[in-house]
N, C-alpha and C. Protein backbone atom coordinates (compact mmCIF):
# COMPACT_ATOMS: atom_id res chain seq x y z
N UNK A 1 -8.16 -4.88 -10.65
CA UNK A 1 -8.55 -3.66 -9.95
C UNK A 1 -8.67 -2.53 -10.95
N UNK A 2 -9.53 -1.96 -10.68
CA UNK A 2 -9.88 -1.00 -11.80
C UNK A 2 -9.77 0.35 -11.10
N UNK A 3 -9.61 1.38 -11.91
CA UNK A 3 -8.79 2.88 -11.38
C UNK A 3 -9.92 3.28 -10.38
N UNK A 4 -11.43 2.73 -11.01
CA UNK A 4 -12.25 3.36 -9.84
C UNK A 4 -12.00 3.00 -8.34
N UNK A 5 -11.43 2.13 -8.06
CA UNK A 5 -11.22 1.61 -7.00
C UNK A 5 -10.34 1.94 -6.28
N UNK A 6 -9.38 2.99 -6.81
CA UNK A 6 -8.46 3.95 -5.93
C UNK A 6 -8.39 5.13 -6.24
N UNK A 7 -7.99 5.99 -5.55
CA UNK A 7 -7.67 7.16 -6.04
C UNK A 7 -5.74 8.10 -5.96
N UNK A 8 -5.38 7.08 -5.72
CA UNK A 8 -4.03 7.46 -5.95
C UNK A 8 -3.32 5.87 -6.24
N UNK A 9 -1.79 5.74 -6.43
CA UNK A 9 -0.97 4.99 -6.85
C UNK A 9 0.40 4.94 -6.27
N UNK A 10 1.22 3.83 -5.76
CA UNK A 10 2.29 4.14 -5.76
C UNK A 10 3.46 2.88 -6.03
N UNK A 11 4.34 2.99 -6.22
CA UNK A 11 5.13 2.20 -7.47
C UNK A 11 6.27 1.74 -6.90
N UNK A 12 6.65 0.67 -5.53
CA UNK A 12 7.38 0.30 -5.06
C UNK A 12 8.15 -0.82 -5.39
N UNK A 13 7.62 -1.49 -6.86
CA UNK A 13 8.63 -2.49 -7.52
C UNK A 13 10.00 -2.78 -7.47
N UNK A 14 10.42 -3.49 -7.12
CA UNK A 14 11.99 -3.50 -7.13
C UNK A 14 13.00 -2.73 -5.71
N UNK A 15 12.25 -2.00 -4.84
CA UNK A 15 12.68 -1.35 -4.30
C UNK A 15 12.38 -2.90 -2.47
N UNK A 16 13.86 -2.56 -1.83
CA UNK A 16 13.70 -3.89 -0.67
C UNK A 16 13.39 -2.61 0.64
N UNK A 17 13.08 -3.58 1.93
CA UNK A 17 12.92 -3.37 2.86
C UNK A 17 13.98 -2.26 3.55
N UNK A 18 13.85 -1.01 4.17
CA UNK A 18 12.91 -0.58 4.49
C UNK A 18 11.62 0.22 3.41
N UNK A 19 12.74 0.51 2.28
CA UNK A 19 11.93 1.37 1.51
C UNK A 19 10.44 1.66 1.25
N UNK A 20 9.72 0.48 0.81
CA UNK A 20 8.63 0.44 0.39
C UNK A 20 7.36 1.03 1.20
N UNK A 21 7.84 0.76 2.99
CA UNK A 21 6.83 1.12 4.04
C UNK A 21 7.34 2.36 4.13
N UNK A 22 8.96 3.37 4.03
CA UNK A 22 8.88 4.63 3.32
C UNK A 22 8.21 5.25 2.97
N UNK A 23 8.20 4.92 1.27
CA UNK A 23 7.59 5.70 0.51
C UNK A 23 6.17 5.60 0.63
N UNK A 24 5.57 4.59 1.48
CA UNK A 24 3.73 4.23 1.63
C UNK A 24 3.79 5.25 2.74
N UNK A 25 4.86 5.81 3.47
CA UNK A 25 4.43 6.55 4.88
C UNK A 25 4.60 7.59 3.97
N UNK A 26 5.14 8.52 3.39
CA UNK A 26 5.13 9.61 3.08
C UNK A 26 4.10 9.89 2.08
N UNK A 27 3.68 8.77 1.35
CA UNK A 27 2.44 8.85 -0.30
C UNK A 27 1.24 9.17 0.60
N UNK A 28 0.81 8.42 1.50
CA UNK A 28 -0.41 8.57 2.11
C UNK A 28 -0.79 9.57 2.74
N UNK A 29 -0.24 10.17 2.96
CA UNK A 29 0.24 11.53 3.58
C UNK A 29 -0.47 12.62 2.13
N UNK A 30 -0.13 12.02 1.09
CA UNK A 30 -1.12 12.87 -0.03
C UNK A 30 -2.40 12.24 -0.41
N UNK A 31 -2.78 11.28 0.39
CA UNK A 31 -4.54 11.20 0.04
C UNK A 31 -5.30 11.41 1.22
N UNK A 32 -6.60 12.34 0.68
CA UNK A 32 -7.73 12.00 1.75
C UNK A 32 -8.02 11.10 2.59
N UNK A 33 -8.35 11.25 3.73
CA UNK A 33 -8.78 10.42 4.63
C UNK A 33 -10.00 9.75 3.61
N UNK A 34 -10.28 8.22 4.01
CA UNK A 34 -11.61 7.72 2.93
C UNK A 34 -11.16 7.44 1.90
N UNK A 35 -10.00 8.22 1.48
CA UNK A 35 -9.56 7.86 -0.34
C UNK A 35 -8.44 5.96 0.01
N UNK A 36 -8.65 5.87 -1.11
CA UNK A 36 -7.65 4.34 -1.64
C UNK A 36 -6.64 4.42 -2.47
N UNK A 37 -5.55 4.25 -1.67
CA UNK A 37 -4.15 4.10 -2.27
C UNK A 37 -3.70 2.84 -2.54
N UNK A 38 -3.61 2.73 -3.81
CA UNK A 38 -2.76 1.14 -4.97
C UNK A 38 -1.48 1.08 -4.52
N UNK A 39 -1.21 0.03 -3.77
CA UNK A 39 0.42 0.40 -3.55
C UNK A 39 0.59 -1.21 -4.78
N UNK A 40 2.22 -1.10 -5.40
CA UNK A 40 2.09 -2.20 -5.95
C UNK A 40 3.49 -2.63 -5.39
N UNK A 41 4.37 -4.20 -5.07
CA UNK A 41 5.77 -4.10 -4.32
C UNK A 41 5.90 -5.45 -4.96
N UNK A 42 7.05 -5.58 -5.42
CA UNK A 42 7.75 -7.33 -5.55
C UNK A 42 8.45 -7.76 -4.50
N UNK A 43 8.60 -6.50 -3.52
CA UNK A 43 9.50 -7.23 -1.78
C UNK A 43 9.12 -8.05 -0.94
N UNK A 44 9.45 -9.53 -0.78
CA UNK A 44 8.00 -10.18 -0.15
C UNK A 44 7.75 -9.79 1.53
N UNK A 45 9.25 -8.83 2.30
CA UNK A 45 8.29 -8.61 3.35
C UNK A 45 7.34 -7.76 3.43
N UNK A 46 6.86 -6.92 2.47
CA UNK A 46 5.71 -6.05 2.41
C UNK A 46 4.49 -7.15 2.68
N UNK A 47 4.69 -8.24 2.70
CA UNK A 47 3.37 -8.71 2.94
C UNK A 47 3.14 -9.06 4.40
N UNK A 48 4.22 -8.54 5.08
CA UNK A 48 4.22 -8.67 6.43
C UNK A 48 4.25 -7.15 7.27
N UNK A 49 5.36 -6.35 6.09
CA UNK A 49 5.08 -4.92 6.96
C UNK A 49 4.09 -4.38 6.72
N UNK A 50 3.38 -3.86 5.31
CA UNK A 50 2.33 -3.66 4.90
C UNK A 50 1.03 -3.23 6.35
N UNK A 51 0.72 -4.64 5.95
CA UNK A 51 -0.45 -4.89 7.11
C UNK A 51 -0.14 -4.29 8.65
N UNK A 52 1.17 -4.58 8.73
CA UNK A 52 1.54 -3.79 10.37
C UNK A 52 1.52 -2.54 10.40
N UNK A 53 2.02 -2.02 9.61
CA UNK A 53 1.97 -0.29 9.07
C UNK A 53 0.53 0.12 8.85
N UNK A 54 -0.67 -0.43 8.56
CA UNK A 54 -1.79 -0.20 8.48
C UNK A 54 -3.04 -0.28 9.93
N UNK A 55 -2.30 -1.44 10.37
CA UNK A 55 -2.99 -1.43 12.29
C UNK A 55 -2.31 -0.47 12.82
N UNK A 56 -0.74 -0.15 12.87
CA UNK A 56 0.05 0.03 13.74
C UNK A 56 -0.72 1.87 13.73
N UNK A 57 -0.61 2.63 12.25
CA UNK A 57 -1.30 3.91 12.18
C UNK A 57 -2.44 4.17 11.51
N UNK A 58 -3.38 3.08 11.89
CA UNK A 58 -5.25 3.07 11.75
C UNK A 58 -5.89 3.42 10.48
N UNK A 59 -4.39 3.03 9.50
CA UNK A 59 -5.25 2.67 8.07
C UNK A 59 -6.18 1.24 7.59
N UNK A 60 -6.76 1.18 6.55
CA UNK A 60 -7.89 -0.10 6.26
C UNK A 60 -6.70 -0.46 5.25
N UNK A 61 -6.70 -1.73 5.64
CA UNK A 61 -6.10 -2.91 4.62
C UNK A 61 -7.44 -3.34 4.08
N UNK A 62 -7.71 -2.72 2.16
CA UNK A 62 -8.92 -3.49 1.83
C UNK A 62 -8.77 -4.61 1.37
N UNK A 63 -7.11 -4.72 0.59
CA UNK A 63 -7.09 -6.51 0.01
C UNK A 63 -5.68 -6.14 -0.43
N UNK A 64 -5.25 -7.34 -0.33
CA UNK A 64 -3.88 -7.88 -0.30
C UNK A 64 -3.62 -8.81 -1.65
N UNK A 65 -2.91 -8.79 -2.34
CA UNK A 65 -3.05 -10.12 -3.52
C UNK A 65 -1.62 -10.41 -4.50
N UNK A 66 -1.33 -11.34 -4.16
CA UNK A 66 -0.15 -11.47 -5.58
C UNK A 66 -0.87 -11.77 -6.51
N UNK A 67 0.11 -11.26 -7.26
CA UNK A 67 0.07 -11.45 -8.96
C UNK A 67 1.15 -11.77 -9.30
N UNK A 68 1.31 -12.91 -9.82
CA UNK A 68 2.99 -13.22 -10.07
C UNK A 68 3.99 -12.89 -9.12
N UNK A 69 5.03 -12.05 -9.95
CA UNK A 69 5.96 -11.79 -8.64
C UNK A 69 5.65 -10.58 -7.81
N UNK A 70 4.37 -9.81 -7.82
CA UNK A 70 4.39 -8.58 -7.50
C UNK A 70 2.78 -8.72 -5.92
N UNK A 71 3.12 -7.90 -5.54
CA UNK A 71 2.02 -8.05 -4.45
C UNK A 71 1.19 -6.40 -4.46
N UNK A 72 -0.18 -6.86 -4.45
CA UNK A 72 -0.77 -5.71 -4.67
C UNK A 72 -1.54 -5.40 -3.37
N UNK A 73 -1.65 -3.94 -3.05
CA UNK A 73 -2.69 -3.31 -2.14
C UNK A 73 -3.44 -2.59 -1.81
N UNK A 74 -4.03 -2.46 -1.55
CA UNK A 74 -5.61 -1.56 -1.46
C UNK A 74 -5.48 -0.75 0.16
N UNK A 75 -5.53 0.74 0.43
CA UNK A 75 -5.28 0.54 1.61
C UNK A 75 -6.19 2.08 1.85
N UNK A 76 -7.00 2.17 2.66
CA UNK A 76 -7.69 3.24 2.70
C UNK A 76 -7.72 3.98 3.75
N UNK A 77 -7.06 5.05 3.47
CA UNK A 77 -6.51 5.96 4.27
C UNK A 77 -7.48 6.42 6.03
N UNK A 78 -7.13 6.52 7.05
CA UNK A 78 -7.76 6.47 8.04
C UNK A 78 -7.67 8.08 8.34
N UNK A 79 -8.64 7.98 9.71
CA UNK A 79 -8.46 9.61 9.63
C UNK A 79 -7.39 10.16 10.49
């Protein structure tokens, strides 16, 4: 993923459940509606809250992906 492809970042490595859907509720909160936030998490239920946190308050899940131990996401902010 290349920087063009988001416009913000946020750095949830190491950090467990609830945290990570936390700090993604309060980060998103600093991007534009339309803009793409990198979330990056090694917690593996983020690959379950993640996506619920994104239907549940009408953000776009653009892609989901591990990389080793870390799970990456693309998530574009709704209005």
């Amino acid at each position: 993923m290349t920087a063009a492809e988001f416009q913000a970042e946020l750095d949830a490595r190491g950090l467990y459940c609830p945290e990570p859907v936390m700090l993604l509720h309060n980060r998103i909160r600093d991007v534009a509606p339309g803009e793409v936030l990198k979330v990056r998490a090694t917690d593996p239920s983020t690959t379950r809250d993640i996506p619920r946190f994104c239907q549940f308050l009408g953000h776009e899940l653009v892609s989901q992906a591990a990389q080793g131990d870390e799970f990456v996401y693309l998530i574009r902010r709704g209005a």
